[in-house]
C-alpha atoms as a PDB file:
ATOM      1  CA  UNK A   1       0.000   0.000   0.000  1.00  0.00           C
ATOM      2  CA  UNK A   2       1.283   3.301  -0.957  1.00  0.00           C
ATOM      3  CA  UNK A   3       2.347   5.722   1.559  1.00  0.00           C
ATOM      4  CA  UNK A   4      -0.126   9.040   2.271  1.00  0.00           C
ATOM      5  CA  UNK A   5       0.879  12.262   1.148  1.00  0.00           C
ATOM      6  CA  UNK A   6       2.065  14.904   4.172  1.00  0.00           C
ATOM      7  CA  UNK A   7      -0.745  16.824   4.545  1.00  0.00           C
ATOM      8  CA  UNK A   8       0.380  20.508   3.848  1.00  0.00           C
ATOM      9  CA  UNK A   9      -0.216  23.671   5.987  1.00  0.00           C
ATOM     10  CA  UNK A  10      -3.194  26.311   4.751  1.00  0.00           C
ATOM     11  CA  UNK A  11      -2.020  29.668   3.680  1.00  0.00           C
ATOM     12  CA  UNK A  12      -2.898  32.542   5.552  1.00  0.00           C
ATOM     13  CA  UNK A  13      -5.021  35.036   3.875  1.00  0.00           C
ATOM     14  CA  UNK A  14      -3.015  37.793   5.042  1.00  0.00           C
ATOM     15  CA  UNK A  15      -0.199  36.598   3.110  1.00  0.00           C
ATOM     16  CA  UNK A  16      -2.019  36.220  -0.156  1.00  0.00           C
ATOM     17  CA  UNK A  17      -3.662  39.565   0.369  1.00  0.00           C
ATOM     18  CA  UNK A  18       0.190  40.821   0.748  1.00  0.00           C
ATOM     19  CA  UNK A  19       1.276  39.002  -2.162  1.00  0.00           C
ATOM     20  CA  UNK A  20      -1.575  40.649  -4.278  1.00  0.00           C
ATOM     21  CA  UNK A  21      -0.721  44.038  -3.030  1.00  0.00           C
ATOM     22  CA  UNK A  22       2.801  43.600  -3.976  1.00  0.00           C
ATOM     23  CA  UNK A  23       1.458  42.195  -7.382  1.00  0.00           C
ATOM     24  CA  UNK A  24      -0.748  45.307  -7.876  1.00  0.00           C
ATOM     25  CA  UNK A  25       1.827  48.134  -6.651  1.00  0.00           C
ATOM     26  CA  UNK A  26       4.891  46.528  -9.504  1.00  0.00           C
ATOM     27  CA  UNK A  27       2.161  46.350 -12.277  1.00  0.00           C
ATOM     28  CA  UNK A  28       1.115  50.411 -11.021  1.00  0.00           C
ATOM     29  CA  UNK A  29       4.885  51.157 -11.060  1.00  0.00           C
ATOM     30  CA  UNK A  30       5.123  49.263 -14.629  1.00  0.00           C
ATOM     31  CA  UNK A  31       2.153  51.608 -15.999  1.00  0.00           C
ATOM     32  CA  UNK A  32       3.243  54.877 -14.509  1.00  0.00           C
ATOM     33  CA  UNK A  33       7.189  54.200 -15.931  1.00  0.00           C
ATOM     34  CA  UNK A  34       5.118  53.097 -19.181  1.00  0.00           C
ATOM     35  CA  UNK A  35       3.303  56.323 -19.429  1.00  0.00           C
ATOM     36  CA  UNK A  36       6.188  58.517 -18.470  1.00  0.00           C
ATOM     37  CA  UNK A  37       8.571  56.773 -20.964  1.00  0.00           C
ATOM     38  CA  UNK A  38       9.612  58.984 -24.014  1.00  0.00           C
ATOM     39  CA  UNK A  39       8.647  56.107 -26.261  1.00  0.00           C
ATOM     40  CA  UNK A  40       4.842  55.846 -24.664  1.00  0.00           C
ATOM     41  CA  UNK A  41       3.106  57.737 -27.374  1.00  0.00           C
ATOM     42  CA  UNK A  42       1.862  56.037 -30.916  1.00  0.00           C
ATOM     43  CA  UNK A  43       3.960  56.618 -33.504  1.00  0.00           C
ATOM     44  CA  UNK A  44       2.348  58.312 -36.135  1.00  0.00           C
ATOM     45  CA  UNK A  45       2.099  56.387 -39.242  1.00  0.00           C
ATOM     46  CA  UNK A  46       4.112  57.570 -42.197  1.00  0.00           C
ATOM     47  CA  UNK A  47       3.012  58.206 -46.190  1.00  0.00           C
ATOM     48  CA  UNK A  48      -0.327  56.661 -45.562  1.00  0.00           C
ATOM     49  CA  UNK A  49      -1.599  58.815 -47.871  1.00  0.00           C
ATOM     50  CA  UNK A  50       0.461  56.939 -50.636  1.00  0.00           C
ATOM     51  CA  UNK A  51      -0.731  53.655 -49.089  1.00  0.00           C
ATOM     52  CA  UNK A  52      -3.971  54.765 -49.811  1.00  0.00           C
ATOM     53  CA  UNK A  53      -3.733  55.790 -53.765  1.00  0.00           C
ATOM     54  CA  UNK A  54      -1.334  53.006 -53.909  1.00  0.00           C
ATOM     55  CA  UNK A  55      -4.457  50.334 -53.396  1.00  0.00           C
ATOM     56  CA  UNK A  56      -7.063  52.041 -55.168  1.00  0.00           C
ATOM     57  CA  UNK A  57      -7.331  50.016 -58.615  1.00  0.00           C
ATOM     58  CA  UNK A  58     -10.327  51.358 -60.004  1.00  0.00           C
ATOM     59  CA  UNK A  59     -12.201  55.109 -60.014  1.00  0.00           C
ATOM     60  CA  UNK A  60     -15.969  55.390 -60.341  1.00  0.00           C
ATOM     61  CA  UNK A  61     -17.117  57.897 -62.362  1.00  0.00           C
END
């Protein structure tokens, strides 16, 4: 007969409560370095008005 498993202790909820804070406050940090990073705004896209005559095949008169 197989031998029984050790039965493992609970977590307390405090410490998964901290864990989550210390989750949320890197991912707030990650966001806030994110927004404040010179690189943070969408670049704007270049000669899509040549895109745009470049795929038009046909004109209807």
């Amino acid at each position: 007969m197989a031998k029984r498993p050790t039965p493992k202790k609970r977590r307390a909820k405090s410490k998964g409560k901290a864990q989550h804070a210390v989750y949320q406050d890197k991912q707030l940090r990650k966001l806030t370095n994110r927004q404040n990073s010179p690189y943070a705004a969408i670049a704007e896209p270049k000669n899509k008005a040549g895109k745009a005559l470049k795929s038009i095949t046909k004109i209807k008169a």
